[in-house]
N, C-alpha and C. Protein backbone atom coordinates (compact mmCIF):
# COMPACT_ATOMS: atom_id res chain seq x y z
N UNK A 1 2.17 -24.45 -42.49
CA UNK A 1 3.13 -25.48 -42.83
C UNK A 1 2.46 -26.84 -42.73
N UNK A 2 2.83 -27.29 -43.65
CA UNK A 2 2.28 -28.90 -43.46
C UNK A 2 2.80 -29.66 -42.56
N UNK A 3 1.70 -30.46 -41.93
CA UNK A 3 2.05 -31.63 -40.69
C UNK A 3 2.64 -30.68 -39.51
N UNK A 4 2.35 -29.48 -39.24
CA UNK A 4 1.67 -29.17 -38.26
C UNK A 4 0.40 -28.57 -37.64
N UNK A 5 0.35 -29.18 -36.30
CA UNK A 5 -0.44 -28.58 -35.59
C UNK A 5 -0.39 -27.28 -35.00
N UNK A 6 -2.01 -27.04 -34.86
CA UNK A 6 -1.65 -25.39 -34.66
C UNK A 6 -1.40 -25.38 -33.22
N UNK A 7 -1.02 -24.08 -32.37
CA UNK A 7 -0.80 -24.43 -30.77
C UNK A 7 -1.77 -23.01 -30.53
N UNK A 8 -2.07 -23.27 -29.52
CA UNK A 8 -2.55 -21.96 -28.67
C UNK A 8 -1.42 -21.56 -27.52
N UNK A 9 -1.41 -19.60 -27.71
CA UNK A 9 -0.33 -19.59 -26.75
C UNK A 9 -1.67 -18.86 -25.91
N UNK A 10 -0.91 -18.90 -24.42
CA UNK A 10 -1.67 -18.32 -23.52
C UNK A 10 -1.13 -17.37 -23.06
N UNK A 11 -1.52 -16.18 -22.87
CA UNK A 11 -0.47 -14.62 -22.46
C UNK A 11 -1.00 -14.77 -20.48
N UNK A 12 0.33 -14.40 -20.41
CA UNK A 12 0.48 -14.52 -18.59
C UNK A 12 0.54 -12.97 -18.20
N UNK A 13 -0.43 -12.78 -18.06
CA UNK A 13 0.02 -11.26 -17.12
C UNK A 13 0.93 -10.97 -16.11
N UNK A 14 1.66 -9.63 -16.39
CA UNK A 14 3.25 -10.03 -15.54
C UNK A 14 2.36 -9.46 -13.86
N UNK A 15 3.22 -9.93 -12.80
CA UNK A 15 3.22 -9.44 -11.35
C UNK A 15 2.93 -7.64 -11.64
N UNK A 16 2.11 -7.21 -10.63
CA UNK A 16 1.84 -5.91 -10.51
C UNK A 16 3.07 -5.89 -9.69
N UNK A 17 3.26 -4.71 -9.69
CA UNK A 17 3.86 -3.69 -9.16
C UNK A 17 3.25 -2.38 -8.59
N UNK A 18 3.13 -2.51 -7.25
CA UNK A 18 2.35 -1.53 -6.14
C UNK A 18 3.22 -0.15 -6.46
N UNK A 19 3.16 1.21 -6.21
CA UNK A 19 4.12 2.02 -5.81
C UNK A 19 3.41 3.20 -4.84
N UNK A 20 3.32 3.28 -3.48
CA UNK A 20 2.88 4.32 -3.09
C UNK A 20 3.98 5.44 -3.07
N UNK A 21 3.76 6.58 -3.41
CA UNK A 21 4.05 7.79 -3.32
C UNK A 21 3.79 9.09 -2.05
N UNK A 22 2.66 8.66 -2.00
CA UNK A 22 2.14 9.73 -0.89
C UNK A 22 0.67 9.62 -0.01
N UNK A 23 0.92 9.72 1.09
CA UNK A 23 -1.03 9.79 1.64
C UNK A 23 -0.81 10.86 2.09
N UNK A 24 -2.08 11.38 1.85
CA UNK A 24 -2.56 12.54 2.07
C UNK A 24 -3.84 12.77 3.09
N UNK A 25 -3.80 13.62 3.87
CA UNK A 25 -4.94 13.78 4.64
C UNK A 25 -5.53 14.99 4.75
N UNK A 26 -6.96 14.59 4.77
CA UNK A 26 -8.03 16.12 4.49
C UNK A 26 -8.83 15.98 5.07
N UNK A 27 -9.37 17.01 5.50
CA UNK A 27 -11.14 17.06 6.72
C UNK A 27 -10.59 17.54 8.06
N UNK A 28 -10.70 16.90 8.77
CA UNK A 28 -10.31 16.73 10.26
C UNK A 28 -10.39 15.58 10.78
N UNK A 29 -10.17 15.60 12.48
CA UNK A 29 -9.54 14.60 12.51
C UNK A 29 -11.08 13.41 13.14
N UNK A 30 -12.49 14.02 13.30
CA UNK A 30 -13.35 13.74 13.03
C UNK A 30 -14.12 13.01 12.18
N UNK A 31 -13.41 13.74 10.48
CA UNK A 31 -13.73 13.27 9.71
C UNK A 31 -12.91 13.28 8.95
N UNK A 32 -11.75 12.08 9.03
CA UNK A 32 -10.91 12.22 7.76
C UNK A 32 -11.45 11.50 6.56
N UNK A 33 -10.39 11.78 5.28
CA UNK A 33 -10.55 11.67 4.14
C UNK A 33 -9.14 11.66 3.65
N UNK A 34 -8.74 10.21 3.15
CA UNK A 34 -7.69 9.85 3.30
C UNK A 34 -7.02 9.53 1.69
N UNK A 35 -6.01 9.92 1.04
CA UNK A 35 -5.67 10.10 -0.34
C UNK A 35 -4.21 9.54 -0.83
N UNK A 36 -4.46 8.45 -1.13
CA UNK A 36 -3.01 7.87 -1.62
C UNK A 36 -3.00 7.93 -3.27
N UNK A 37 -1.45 8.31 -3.26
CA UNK A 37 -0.95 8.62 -4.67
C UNK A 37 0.04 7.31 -4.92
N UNK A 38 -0.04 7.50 -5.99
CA UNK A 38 1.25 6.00 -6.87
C UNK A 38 0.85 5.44 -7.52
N UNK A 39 1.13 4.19 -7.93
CA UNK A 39 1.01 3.61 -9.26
C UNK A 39 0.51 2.10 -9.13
N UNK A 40 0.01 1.24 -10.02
CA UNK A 40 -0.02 -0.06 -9.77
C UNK A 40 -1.24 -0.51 -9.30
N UNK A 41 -2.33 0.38 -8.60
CA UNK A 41 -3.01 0.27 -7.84
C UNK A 41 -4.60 -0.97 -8.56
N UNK A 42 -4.82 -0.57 -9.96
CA UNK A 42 -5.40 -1.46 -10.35
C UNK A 42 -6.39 -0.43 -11.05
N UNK A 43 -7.62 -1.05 -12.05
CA UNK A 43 -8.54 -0.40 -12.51
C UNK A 43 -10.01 0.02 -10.83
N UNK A 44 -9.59 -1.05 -10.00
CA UNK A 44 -10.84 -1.21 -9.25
C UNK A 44 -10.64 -1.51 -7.77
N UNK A 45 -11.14 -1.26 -6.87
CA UNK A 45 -10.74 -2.00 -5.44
C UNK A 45 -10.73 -3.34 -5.54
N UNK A 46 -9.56 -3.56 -4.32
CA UNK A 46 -9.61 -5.18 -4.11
C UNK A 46 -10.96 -5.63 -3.62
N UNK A 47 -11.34 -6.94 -4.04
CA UNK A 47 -12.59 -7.60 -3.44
C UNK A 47 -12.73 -7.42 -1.55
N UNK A 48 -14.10 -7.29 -1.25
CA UNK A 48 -13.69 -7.23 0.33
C UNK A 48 -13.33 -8.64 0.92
N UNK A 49 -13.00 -8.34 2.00
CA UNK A 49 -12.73 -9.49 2.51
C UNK A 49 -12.72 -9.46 3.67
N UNK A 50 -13.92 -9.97 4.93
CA UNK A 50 -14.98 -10.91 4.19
C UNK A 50 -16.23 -9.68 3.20
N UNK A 51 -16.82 -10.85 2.41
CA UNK A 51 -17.48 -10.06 1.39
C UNK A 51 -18.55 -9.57 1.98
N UNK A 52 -18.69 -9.47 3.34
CA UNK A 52 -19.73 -8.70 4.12
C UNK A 52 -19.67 -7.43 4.53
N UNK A 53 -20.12 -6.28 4.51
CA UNK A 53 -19.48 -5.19 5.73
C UNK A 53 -19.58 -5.86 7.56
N UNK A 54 -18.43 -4.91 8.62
CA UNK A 54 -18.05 -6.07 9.53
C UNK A 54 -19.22 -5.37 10.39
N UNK A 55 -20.16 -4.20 10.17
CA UNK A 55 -21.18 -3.91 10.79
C UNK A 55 -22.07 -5.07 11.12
N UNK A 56 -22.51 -5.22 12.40
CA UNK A 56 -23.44 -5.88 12.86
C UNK A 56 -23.00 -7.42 12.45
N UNK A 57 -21.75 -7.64 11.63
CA UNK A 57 -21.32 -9.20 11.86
C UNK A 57 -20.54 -9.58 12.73
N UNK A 58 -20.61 -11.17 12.37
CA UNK A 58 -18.59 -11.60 13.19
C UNK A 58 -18.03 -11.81 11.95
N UNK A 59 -17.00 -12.96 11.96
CA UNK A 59 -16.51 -13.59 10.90
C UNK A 59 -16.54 -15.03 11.70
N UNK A 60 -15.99 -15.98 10.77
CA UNK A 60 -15.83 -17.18 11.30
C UNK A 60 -14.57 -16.99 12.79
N UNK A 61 -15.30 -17.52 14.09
CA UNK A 61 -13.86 -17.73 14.81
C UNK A 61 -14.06 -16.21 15.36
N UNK A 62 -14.77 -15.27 15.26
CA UNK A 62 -14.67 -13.83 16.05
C UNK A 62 -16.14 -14.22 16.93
N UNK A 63 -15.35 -13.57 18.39
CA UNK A 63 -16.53 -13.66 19.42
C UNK A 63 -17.35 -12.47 19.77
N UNK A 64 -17.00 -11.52 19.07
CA UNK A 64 -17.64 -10.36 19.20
C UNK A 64 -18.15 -9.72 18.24
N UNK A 65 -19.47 -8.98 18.17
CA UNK A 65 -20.10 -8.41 16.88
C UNK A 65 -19.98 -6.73 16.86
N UNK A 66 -19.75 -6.18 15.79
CA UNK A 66 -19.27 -5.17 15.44
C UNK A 66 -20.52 -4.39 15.34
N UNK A 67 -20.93 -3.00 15.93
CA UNK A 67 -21.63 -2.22 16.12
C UNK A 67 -22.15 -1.96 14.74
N UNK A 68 -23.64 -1.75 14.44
CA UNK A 68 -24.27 -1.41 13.17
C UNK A 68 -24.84 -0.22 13.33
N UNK A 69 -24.04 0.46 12.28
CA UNK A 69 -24.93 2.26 12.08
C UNK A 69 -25.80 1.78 11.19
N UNK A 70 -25.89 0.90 10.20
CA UNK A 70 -26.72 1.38 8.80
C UNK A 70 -26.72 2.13 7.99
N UNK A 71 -25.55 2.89 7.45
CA UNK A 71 -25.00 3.46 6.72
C UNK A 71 -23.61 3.57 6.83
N UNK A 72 -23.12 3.97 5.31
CA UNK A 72 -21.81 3.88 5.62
C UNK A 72 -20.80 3.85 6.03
N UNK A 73 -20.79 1.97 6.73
CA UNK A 73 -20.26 1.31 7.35
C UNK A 73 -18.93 0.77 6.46
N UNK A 74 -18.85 0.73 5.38
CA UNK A 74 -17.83 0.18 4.48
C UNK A 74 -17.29 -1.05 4.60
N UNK A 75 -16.51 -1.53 4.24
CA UNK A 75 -15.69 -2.70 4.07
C UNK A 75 -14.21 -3.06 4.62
N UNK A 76 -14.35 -4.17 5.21
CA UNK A 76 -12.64 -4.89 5.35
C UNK A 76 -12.18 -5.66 3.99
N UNK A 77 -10.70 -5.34 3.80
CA UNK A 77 -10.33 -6.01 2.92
C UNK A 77 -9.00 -6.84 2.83
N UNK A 78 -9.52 -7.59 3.97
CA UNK A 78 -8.40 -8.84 4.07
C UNK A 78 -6.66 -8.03 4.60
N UNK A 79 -5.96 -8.98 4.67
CA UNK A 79 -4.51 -8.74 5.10
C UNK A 79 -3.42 -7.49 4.19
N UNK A 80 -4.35 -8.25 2.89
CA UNK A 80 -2.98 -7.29 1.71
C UNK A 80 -3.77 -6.75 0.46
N UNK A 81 -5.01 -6.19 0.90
CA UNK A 81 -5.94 -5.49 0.16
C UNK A 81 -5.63 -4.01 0.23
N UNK A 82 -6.61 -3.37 1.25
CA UNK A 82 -6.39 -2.52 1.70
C UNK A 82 -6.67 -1.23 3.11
N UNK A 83 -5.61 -1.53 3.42
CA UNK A 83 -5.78 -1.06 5.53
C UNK A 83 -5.17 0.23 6.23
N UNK A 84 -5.53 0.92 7.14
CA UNK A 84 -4.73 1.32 7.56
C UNK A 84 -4.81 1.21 9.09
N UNK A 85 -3.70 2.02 9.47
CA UNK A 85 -2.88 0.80 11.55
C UNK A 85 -2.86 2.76 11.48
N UNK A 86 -2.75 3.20 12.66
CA UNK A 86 -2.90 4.11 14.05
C UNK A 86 -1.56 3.55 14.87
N UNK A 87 -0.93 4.09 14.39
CA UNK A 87 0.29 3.32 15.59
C UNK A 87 0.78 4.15 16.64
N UNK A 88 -0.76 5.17 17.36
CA UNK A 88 -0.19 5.95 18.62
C UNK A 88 -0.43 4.53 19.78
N UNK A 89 -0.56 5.60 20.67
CA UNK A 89 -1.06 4.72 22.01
C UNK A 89 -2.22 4.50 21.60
N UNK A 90 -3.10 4.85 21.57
CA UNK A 90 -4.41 3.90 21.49
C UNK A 90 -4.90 3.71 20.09
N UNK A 91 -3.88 2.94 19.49
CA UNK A 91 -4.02 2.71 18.27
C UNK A 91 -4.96 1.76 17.51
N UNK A 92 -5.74 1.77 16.58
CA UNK A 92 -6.43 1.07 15.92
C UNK A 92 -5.83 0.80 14.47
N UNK A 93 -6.97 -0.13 13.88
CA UNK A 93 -6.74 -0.53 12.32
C UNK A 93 -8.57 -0.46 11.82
N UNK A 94 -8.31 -0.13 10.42
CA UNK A 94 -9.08 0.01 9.97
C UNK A 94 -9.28 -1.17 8.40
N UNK A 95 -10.30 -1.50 8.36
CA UNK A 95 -10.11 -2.37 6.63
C UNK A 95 -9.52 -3.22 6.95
N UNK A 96 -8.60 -3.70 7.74
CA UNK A 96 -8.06 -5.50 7.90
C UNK A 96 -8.77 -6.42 8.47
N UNK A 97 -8.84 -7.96 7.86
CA UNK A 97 -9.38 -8.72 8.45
C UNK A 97 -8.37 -9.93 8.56
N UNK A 98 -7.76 -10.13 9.37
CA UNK A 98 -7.12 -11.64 9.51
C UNK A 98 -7.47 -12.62 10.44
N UNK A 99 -8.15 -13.34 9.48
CA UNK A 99 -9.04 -14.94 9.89
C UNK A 99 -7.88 -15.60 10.89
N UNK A 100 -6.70 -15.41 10.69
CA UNK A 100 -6.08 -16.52 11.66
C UNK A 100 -5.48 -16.23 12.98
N UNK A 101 -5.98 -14.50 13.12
CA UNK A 101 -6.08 -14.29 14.28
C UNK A 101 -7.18 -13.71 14.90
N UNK A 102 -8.18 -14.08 14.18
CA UNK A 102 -9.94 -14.03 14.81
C UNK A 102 -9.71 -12.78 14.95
N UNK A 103 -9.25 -11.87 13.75
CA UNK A 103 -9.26 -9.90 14.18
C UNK A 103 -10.26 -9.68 12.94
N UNK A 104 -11.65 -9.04 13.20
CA UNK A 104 -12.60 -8.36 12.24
C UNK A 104 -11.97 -6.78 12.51
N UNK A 105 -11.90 -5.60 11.72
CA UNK A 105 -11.59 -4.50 12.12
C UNK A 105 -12.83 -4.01 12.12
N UNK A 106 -14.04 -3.47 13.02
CA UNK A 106 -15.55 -3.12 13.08
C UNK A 106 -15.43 -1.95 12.32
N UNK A 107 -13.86 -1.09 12.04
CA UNK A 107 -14.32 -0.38 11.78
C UNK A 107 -13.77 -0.18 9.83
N UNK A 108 -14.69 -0.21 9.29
CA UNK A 108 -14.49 -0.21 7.95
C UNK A 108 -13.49 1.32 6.95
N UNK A 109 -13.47 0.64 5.46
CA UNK A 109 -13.35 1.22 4.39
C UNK A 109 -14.24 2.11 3.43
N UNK A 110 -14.19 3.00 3.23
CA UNK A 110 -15.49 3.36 2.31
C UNK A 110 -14.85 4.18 1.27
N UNK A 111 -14.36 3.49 0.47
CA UNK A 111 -13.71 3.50 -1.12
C UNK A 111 -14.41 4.69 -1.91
N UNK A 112 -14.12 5.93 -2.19
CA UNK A 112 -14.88 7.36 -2.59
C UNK A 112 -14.18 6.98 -4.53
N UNK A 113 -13.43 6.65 -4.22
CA UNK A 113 -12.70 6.92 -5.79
C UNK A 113 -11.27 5.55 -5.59
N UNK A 114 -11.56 5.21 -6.67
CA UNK A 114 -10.35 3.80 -7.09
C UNK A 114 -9.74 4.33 -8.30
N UNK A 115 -8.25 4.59 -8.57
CA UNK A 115 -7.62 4.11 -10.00
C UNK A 115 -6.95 3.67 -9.85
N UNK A 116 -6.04 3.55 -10.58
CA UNK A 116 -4.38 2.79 -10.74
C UNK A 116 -3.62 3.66 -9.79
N UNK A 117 -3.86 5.02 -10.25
CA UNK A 117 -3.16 6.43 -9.62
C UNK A 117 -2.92 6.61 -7.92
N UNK A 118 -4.67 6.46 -7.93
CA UNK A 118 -5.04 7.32 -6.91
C UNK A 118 -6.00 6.89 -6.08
N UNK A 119 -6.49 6.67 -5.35
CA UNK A 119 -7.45 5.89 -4.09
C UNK A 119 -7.58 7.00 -3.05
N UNK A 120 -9.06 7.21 -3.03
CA UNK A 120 -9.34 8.18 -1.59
C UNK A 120 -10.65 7.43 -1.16
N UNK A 121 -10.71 6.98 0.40
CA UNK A 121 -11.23 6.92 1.22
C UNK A 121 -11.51 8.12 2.14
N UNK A 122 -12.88 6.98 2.72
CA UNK A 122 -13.20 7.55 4.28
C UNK A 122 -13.38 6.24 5.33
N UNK A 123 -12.63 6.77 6.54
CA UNK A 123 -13.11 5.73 7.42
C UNK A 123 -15.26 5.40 7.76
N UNK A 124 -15.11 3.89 8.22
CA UNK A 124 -16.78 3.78 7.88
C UNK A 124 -17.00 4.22 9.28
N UNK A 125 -19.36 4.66 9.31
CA UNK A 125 -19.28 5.21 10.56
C UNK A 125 -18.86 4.81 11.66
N UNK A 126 -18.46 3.37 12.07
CA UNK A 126 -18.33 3.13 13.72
C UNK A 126 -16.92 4.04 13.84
N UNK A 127 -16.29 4.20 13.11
CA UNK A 127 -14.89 5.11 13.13
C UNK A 127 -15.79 6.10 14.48
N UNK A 128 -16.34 7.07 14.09
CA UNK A 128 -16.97 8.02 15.29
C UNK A 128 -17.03 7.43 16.53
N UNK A 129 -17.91 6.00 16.65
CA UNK A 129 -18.40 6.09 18.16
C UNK A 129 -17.19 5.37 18.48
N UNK A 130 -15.83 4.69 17.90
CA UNK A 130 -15.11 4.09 18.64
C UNK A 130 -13.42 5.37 19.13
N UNK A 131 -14.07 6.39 18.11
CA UNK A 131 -13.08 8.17 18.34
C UNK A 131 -13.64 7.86 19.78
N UNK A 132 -14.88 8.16 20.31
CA UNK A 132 -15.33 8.67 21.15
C UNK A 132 -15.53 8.01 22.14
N UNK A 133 -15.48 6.97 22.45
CA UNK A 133 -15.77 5.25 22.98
C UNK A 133 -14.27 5.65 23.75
N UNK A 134 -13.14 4.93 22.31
CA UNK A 134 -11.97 4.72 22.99
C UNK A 134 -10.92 5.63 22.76
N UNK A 135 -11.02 6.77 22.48
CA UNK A 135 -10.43 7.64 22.01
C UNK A 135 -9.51 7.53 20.45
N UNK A 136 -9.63 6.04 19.44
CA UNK A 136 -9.40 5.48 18.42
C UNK A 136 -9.68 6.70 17.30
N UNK A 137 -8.46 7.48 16.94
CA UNK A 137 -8.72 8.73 16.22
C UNK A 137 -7.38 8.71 15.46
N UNK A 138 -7.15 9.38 14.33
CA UNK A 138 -5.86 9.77 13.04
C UNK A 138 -5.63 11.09 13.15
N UNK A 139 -5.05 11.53 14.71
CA UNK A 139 -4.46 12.35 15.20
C UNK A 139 -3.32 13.26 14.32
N UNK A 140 -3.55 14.64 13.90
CA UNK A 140 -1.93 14.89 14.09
C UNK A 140 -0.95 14.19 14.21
N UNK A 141 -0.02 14.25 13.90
CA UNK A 141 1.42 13.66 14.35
C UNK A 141 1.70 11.75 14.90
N UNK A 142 0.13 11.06 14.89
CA UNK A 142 0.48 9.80 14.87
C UNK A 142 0.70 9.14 13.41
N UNK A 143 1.62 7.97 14.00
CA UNK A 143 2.23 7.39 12.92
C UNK A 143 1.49 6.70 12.49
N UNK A 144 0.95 6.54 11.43
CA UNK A 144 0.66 5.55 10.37
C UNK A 144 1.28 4.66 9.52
N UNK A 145 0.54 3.26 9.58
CA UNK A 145 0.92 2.41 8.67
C UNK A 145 -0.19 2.01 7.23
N UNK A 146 0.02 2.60 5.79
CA UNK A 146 -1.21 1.84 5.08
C UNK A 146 -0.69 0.91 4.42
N UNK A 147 -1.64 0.04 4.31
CA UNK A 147 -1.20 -1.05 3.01
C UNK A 147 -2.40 -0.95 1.90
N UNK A 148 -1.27 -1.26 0.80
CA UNK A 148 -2.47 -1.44 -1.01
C UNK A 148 -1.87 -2.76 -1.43
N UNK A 149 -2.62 -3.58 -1.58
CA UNK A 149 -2.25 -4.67 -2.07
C UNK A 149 -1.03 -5.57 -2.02
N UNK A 150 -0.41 -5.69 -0.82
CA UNK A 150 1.08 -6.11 -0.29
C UNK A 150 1.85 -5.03 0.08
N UNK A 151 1.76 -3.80 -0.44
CA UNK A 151 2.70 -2.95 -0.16
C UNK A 151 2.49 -2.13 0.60
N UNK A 152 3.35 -1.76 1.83
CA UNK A 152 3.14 -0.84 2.76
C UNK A 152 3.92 0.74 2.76
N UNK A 153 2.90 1.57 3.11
CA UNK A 153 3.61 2.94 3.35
C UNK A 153 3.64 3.73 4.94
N UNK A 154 4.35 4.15 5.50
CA UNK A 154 4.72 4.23 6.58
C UNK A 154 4.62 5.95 6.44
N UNK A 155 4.43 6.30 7.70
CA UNK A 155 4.34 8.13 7.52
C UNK A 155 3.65 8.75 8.90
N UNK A 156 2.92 9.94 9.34
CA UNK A 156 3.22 11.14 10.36
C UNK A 156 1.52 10.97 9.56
N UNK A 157 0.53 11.59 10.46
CA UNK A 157 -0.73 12.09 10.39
C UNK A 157 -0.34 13.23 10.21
N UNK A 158 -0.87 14.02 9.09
CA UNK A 158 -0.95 15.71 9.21
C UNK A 158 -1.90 16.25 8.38
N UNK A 159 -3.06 16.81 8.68
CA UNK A 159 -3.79 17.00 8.07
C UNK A 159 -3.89 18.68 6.86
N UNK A 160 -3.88 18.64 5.94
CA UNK A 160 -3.79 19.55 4.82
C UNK A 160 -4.93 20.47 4.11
């Protein structure tokens, strides 16, 4: 049309939408191997966060350094990436890092498979010496909390 200008539109990608469905647990309780189902999840893992593994680091503001195996040690990934909480008595977290309460989790993520679908981990090695240290283990029958990217799933350890 005459006497106009052309415009550029810009396409906004809508808000994801998380959906967990199910975690699943396999191995033992030694060595789990941990399997969430649902939707939303993304083509790829969230970035870590911090972009270090927490082996043998701190973070800014942490006074203590996290034990180094040198091998797969894996990754933290921030508050609303992806974590999971131990909510027996001697409960731990794994994969969270929150800077504003000087918490590194030493003990990492180690991302086996990413889709939209489906995500299976393994906890990283200090998982072992802190089983055995502090008795910090994904017991049978303790409750779990995971999070994927804001969204949390709540559930019973039982291994399959």
């Amino acid at each position: 049309m005459a006497g106009m200008s052309p415009r550029t539109l810009t396409a906004v990608a809508a808000p994801r939408t998380v959906s967990i469905t199910s975690v699943v647990f396999t191995g033992s309780v030694k060595s789990p191997t941990i399997t969430v189902h649902g939707s939303g999840f993304g083509p790829s893992a969230p970035p870590a966060d911090p972009a270090y593994t927490p082996a043998g680091n701190t973070a800014p503001g942490i006074t203590y350094t996290c034990p180094s195996t040198k091998r797969n040690d894996g990754f933290d990934y921030g508050l609303s990436g992806l974590w999971i909480l131990d909510q027996s008595a001697t409960g731990f977290s794994a994969g969270r890092y929150d800077e504003s309460l000087d918490e590194l989790d030493c003990i990492g993520i180690r991302v086996l498979k990413y889709k939209d679908t489906l995500i299976k981990f393994r906890l990283g090695a200090a998982y072992a010496q802190y089983r055995n240290q502090y008795n910090w283990a994904l017991n049978s029958g303790d409750s779990f909390t995971l999070e994927v990217l804001g969204t949390d799933y709540t559930g019973t350890v039982s291994y399959g």
